[in-house]
PDB file of N, CA and C in Angstrom:
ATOM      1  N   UNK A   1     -12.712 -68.508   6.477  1.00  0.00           N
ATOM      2  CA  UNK A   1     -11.899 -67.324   6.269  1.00  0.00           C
ATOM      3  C   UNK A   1     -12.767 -66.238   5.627  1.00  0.00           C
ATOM      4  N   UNK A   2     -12.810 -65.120   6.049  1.00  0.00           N
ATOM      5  CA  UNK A   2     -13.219 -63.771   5.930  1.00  0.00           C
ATOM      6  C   UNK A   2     -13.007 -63.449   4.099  1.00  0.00           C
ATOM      7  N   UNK A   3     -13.990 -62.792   3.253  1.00  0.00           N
ATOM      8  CA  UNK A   3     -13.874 -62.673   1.904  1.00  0.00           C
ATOM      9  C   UNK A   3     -12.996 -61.096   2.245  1.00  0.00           C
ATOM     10  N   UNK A   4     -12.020 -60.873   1.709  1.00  0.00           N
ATOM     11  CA  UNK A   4     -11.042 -59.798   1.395  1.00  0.00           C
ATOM     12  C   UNK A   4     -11.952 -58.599   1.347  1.00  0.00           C
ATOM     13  N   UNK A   5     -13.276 -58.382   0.613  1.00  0.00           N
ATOM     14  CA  UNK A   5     -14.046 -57.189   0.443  1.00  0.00           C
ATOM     15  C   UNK A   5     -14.907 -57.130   1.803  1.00  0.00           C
ATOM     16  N   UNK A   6     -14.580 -57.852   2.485  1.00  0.00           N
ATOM     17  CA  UNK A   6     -15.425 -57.988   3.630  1.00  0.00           C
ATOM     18  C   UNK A   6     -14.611 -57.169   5.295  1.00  0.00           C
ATOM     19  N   UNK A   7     -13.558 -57.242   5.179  1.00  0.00           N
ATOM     20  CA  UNK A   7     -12.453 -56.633   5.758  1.00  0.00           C
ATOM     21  C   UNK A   7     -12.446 -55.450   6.123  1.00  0.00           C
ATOM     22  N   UNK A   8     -12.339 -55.384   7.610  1.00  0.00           N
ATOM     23  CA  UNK A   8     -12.302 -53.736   7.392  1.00  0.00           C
ATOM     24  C   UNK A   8     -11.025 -52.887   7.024  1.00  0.00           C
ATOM     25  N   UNK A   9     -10.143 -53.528   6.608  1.00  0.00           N
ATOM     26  CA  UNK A   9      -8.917 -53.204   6.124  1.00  0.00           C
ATOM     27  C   UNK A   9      -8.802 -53.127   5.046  1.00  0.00           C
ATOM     28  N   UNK A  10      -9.888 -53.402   4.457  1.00  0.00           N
ATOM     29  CA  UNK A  10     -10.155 -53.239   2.509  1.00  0.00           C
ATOM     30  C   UNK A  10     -10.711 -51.936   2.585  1.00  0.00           C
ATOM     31  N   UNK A  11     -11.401 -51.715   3.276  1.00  0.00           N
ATOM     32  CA  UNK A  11     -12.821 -50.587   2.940  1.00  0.00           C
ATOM     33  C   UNK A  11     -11.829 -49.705   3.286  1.00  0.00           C
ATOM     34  N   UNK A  12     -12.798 -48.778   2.722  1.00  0.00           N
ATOM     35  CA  UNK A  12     -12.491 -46.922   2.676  1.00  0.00           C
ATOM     36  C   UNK A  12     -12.498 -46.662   4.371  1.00  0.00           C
ATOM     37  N   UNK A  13     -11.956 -45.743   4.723  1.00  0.00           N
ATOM     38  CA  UNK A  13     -12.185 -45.215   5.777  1.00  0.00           C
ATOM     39  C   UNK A  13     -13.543 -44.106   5.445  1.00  0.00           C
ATOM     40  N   UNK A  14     -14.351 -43.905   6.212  1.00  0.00           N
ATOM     41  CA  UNK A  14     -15.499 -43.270   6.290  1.00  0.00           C
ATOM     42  C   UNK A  14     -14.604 -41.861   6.692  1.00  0.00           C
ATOM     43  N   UNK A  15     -14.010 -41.259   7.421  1.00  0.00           N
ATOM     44  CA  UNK A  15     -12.986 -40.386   7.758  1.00  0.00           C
ATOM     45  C   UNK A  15     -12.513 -39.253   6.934  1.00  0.00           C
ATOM     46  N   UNK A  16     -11.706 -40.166   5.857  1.00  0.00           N
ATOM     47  CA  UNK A  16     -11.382 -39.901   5.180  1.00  0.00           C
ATOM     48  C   UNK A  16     -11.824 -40.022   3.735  1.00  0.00           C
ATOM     49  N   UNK A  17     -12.556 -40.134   3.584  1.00  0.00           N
ATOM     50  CA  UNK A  17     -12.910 -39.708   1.965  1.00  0.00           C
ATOM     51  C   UNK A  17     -13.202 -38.540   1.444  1.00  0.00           C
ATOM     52  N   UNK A  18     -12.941 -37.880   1.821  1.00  0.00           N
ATOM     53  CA  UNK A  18     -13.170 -36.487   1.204  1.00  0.00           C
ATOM     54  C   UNK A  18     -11.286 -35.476   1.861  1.00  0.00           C
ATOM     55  N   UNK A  19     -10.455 -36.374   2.371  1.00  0.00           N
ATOM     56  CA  UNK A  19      -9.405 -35.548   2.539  1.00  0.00           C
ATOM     57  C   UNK A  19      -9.222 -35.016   1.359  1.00  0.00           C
ATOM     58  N   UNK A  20      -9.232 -35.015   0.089  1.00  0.00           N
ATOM     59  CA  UNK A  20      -8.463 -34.780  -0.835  1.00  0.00           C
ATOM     60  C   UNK A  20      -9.504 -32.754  -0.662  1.00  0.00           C
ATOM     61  N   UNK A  21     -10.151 -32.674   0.076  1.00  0.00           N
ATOM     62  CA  UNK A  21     -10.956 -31.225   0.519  1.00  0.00           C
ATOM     63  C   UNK A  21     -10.700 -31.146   1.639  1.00  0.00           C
ATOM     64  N   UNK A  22      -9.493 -31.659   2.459  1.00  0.00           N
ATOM     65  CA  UNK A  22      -9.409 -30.809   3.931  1.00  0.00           C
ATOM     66  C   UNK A  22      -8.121 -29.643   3.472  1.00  0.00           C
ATOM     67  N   UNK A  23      -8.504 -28.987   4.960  1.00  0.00           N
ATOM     68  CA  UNK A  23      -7.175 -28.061   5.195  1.00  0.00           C
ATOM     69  C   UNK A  23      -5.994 -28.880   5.749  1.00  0.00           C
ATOM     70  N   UNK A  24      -4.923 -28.417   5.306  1.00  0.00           N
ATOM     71  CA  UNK A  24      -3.769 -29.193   6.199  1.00  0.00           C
ATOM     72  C   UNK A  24      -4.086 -29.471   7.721  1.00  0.00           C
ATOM     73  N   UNK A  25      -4.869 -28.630   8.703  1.00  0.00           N
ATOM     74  CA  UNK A  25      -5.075 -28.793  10.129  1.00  0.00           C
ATOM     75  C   UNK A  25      -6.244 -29.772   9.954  1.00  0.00           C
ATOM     76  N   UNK A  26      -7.220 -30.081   9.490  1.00  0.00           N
ATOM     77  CA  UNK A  26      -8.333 -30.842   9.393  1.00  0.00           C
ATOM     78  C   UNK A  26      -7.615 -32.200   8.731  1.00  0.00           C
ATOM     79  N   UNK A  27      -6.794 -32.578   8.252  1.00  0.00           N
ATOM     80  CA  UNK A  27      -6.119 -33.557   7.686  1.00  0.00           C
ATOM     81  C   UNK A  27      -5.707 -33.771   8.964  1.00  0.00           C
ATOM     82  N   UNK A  28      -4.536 -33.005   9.597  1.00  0.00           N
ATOM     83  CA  UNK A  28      -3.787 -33.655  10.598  1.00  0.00           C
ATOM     84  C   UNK A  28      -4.820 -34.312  11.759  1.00  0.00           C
ATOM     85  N   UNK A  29      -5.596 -33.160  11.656  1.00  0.00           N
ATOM     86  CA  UNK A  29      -6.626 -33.446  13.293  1.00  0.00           C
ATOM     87  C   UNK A  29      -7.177 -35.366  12.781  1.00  0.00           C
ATOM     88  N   UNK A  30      -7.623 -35.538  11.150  1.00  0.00           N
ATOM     89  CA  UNK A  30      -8.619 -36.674  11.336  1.00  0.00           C
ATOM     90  C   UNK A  30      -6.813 -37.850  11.480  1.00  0.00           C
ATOM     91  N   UNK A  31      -5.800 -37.699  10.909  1.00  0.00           N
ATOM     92  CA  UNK A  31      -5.101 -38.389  11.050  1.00  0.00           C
ATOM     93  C   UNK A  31      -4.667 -38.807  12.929  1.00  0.00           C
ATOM     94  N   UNK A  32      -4.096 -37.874  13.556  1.00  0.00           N
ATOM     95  CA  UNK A  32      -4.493 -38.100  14.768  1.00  0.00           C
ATOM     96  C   UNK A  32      -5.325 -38.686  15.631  1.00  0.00           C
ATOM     97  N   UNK A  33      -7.057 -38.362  15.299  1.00  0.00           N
ATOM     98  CA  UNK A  33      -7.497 -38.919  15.479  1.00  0.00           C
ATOM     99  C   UNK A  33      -7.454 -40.390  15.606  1.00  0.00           C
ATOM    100  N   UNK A  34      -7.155 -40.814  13.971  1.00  0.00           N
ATOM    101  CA  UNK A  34      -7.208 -42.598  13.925  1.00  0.00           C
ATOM    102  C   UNK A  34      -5.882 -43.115  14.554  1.00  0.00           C
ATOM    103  N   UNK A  35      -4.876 -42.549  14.531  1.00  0.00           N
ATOM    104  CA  UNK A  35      -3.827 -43.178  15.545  1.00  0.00           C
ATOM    105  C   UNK A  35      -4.319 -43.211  17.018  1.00  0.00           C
ATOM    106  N   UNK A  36      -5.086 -42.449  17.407  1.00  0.00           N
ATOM    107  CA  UNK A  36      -5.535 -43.017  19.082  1.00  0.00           C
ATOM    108  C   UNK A  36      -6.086 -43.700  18.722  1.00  0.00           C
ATOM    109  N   UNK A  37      -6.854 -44.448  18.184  1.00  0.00           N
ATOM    110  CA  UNK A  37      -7.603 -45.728  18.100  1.00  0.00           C
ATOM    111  C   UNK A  37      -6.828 -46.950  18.437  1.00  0.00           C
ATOM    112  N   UNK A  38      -5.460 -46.572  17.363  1.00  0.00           N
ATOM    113  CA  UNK A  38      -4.935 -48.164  17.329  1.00  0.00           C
ATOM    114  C   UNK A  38      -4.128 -49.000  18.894  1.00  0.00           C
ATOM    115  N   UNK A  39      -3.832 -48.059  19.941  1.00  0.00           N
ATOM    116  CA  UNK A  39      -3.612 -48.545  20.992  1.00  0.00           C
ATOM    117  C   UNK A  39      -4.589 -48.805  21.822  1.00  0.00           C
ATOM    118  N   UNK A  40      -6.114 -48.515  21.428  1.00  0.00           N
ATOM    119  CA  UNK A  40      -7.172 -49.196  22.200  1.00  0.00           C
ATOM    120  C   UNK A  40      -7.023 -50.464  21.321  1.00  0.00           C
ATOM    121  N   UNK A  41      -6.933 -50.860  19.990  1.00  0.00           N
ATOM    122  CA  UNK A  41      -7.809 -51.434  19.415  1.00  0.00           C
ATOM    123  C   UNK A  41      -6.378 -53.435  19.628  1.00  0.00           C
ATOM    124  N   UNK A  42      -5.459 -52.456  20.147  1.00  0.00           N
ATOM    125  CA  UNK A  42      -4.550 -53.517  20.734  1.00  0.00           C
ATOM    126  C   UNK A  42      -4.804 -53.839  21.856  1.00  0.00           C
ATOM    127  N   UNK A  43      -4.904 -53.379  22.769  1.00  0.00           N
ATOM    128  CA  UNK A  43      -5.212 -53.329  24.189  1.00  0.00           C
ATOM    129  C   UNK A  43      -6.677 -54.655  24.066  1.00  0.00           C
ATOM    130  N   UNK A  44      -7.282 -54.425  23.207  1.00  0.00           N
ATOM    131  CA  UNK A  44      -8.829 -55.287  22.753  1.00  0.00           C
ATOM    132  C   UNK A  44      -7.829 -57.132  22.158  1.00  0.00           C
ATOM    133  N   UNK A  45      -7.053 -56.714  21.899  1.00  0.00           N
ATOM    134  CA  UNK A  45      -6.462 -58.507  21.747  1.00  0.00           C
ATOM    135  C   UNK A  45      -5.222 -58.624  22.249  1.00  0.00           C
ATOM    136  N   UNK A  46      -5.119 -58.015  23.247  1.00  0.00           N
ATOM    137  CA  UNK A  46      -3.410 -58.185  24.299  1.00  0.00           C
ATOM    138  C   UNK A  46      -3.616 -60.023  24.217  1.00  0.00           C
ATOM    139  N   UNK A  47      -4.186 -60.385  24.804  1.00  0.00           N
ATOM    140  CA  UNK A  47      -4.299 -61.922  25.167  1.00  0.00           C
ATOM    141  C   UNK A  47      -4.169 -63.098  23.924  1.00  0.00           C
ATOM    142  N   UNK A  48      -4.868 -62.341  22.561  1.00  0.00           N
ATOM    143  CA  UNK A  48      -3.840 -63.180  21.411  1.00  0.00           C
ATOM    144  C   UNK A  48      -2.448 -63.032  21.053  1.00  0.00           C
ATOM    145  N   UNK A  49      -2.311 -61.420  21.004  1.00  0.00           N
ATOM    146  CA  UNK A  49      -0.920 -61.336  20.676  1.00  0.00           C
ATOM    147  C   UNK A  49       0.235 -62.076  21.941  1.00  0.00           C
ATOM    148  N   UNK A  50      -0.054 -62.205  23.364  1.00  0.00           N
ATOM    149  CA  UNK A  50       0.466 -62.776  24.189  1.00  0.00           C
ATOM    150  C   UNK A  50       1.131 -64.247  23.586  1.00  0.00           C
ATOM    151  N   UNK A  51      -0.320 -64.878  23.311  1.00  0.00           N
ATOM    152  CA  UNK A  51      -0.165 -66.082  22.968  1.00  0.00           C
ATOM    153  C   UNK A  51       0.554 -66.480  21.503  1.00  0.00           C
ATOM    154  N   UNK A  52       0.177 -64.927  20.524  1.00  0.00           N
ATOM    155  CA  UNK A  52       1.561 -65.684  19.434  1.00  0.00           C
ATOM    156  C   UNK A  52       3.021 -65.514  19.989  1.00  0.00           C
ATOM    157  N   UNK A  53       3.198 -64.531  21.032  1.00  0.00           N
ATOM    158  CA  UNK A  53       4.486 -64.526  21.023  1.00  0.00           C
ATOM    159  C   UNK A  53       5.045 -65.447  21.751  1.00  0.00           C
ATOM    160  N   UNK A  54       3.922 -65.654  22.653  1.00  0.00           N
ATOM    161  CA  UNK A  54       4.751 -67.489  23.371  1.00  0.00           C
ATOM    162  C   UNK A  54       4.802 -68.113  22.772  1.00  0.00           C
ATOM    163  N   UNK A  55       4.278 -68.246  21.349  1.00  0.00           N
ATOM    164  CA  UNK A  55       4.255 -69.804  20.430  1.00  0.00           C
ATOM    165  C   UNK A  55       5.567 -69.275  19.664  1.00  0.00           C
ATOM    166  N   UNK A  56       5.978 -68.241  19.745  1.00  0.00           N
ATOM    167  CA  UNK A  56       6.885 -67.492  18.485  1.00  0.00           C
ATOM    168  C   UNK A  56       8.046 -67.760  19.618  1.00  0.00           C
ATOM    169  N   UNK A  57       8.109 -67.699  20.828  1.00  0.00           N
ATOM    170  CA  UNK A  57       9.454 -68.035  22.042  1.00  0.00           C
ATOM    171  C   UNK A  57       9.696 -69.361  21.702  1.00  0.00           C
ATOM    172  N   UNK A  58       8.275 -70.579  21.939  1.00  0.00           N
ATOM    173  CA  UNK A  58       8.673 -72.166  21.887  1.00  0.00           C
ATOM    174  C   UNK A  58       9.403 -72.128  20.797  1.00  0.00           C
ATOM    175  N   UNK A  59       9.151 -72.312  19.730  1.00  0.00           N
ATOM    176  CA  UNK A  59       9.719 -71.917  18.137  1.00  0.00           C
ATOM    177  C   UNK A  59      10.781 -71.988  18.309  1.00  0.00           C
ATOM    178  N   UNK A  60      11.218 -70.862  18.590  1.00  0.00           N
ATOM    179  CA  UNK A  60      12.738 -69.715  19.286  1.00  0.00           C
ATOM    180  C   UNK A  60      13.208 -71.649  19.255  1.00  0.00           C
ATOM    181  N   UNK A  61      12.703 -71.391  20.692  1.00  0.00           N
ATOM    182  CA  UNK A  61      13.625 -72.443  21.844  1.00  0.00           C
ATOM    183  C   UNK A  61      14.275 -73.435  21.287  1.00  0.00           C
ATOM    184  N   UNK A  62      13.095 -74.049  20.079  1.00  0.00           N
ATOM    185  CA  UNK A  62      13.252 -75.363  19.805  1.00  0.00           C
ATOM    186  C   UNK A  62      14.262 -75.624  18.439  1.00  0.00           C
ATOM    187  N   UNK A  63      14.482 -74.189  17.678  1.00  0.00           N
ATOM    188  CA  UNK A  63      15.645 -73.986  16.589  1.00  0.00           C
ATOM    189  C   UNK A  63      14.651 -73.498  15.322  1.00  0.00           C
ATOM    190  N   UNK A  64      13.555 -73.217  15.930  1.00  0.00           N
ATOM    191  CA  UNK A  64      12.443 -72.567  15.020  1.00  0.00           C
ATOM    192  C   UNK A  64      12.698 -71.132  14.589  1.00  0.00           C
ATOM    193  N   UNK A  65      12.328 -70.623  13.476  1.00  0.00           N
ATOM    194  CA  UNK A  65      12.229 -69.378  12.900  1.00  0.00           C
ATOM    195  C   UNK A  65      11.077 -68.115  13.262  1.00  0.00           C
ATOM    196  N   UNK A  66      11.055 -67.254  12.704  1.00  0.00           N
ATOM    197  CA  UNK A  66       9.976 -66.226  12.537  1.00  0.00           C
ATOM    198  C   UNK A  66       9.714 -66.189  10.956  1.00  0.00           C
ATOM    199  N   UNK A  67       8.512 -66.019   9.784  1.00  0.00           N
ATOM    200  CA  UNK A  67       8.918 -65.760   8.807  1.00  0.00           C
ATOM    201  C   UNK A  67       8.062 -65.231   8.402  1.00  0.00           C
ATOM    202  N   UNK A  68       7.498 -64.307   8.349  1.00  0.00           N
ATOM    203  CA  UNK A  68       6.989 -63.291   7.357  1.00  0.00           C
ATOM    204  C   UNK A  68       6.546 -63.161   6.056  1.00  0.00           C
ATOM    205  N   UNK A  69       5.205 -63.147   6.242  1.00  0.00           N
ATOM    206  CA  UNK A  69       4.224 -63.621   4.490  1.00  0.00           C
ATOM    207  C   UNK A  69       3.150 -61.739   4.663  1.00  0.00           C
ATOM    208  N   UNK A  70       3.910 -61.823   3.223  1.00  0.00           N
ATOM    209  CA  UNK A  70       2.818 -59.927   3.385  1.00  0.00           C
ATOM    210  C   UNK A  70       3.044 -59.748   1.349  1.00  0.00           C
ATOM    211  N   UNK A  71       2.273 -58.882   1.657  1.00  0.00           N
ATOM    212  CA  UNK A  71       2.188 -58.608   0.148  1.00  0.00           C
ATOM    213  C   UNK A  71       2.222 -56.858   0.491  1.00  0.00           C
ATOM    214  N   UNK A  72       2.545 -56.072  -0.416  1.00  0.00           N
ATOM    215  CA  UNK A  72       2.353 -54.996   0.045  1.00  0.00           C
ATOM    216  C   UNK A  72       3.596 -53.856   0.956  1.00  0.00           C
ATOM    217  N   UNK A  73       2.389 -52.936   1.710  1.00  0.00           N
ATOM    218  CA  UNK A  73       2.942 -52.464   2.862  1.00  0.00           C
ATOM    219  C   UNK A  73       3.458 -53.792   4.069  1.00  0.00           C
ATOM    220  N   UNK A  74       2.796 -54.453   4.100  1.00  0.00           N
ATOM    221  CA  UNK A  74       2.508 -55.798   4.898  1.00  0.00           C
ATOM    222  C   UNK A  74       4.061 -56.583   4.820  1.00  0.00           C
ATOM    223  N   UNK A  75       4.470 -56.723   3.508  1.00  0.00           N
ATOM    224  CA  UNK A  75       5.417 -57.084   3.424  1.00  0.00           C
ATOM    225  C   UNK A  75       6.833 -57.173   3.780  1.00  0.00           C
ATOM    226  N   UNK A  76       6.424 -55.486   2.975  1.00  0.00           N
ATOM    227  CA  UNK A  76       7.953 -54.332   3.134  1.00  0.00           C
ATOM    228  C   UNK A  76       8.349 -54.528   4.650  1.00  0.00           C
ATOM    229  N   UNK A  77       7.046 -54.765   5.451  1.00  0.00           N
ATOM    230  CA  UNK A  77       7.022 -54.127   7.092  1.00  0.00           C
ATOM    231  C   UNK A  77       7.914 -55.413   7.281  1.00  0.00           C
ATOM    232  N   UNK A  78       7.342 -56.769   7.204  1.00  0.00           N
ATOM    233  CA  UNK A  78       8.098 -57.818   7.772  1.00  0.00           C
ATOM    234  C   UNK A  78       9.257 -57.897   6.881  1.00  0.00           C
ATOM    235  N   UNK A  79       9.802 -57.611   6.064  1.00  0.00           N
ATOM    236  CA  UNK A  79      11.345 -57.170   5.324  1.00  0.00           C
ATOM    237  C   UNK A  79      12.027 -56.555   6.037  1.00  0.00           C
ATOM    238  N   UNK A  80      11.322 -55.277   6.629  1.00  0.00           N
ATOM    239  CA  UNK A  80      11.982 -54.271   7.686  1.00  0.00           C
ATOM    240  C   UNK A  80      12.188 -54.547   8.745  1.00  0.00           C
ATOM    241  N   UNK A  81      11.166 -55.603   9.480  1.00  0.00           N
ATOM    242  CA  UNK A  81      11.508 -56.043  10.656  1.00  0.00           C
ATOM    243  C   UNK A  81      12.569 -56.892  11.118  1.00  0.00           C
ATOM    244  N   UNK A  82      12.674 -58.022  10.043  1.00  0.00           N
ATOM    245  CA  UNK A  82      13.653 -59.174  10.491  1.00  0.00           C
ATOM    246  C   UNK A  82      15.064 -58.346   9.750  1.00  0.00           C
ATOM    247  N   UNK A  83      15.463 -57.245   9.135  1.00  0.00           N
ATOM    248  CA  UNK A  83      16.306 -56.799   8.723  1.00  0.00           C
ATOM    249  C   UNK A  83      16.618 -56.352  10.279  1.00  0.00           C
ATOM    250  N   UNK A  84      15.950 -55.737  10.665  1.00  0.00           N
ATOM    251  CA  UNK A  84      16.453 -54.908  12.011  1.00  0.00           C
ATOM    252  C   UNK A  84      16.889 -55.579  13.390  1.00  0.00           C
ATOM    253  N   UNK A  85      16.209 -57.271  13.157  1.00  0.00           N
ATOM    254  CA  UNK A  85      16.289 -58.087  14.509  1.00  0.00           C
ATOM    255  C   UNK A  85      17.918 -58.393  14.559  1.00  0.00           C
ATOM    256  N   UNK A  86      19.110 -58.808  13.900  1.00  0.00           N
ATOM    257  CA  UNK A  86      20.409 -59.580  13.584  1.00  0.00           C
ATOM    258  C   UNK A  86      21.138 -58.165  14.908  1.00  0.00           C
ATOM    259  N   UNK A  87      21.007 -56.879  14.121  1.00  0.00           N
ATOM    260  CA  UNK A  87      21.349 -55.964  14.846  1.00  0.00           C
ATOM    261  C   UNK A  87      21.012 -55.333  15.888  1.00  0.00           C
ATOM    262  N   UNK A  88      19.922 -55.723  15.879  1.00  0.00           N
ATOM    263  CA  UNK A  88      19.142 -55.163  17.579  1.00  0.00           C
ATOM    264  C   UNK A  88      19.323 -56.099  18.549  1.00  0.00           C
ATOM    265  N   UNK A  89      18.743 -57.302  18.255  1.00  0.00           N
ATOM    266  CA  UNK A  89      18.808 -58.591  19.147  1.00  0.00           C
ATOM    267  C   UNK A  89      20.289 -59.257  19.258  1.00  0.00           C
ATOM    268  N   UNK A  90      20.820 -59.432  18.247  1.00  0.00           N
ATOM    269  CA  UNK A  90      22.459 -60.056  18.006  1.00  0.00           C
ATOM    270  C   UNK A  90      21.871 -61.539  17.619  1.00  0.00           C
ATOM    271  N   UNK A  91      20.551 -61.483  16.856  1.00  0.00           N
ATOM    272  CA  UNK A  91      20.305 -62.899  16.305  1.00  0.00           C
ATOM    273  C   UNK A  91      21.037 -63.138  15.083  1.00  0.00           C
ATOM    274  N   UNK A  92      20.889 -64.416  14.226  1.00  0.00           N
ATOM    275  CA  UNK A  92      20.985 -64.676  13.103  1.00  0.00           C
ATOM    276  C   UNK A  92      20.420 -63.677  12.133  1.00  0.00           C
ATOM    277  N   UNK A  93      20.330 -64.272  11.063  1.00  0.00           N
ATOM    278  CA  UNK A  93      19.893 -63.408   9.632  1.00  0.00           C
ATOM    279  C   UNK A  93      18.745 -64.059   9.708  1.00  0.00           C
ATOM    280  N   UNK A  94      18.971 -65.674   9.807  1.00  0.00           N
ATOM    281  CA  UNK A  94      18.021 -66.506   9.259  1.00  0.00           C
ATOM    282  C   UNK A  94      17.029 -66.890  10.465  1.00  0.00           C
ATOM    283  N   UNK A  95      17.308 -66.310  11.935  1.00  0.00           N
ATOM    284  CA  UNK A  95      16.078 -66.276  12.545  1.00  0.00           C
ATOM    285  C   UNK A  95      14.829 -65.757  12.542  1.00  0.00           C
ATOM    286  N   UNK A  96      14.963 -64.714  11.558  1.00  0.00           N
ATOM    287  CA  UNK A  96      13.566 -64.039  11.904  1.00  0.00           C
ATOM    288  C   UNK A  96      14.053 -63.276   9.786  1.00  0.00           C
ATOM    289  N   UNK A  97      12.488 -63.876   8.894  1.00  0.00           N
ATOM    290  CA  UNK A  97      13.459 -64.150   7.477  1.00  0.00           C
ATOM    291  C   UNK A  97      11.502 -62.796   7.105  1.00  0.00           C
ATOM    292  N   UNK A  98      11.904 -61.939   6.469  1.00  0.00           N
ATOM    293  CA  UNK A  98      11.241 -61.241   5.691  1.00  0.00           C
ATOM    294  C   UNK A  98      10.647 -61.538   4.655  1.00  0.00           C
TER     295      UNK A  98
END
């Protein structure tokens, strides 16, 4: 397993370190920017995420859950998500647990 400081999800963005000196349009432009990234940077592991969600269907099938481990933003997100599945999907509460 990968050391946490090693991550590129720890580190600074190179980008952005100096926003706290852009103009509002130079902010938006580098923010923009990094959002086109993230649909290449999915498109680069379509074939894992495939495969969790078939393991996340067997699951399903078999009376298995979804459950959600985050600390953080990470967290809140999977809090938010399985809050939203009962009413979107017409699942349980306890299928998919934040």
């Amino acid at each position: 397993m990968a050391e946490l400081g090693q991550l590129v999800s720890e580190a600074r963005n190179p980008a952005t370190v100096e926003i706290d000196l852009m103009s509002t349009q130079q902010i938006l432009a580098v923010i923009n920017s990094e959002d086109r990234q993230v649909p290449e940077a999915v498109e680069r592991v379509l074939p894992q995420v495939a495969a969790a969600v078939d393991r996340i269907v067997e699951a399903f099938r078999s009376g298995g859950r979804l459950v959600y481990f985050g600390a953080g933003t990470s967290g809140r997100l999977g809090v938010l998500d399985a809050s939203e599945c009962p009413p979107t999907f017409g699942v349980s509460p306890e299928m998919v647990v934040g």
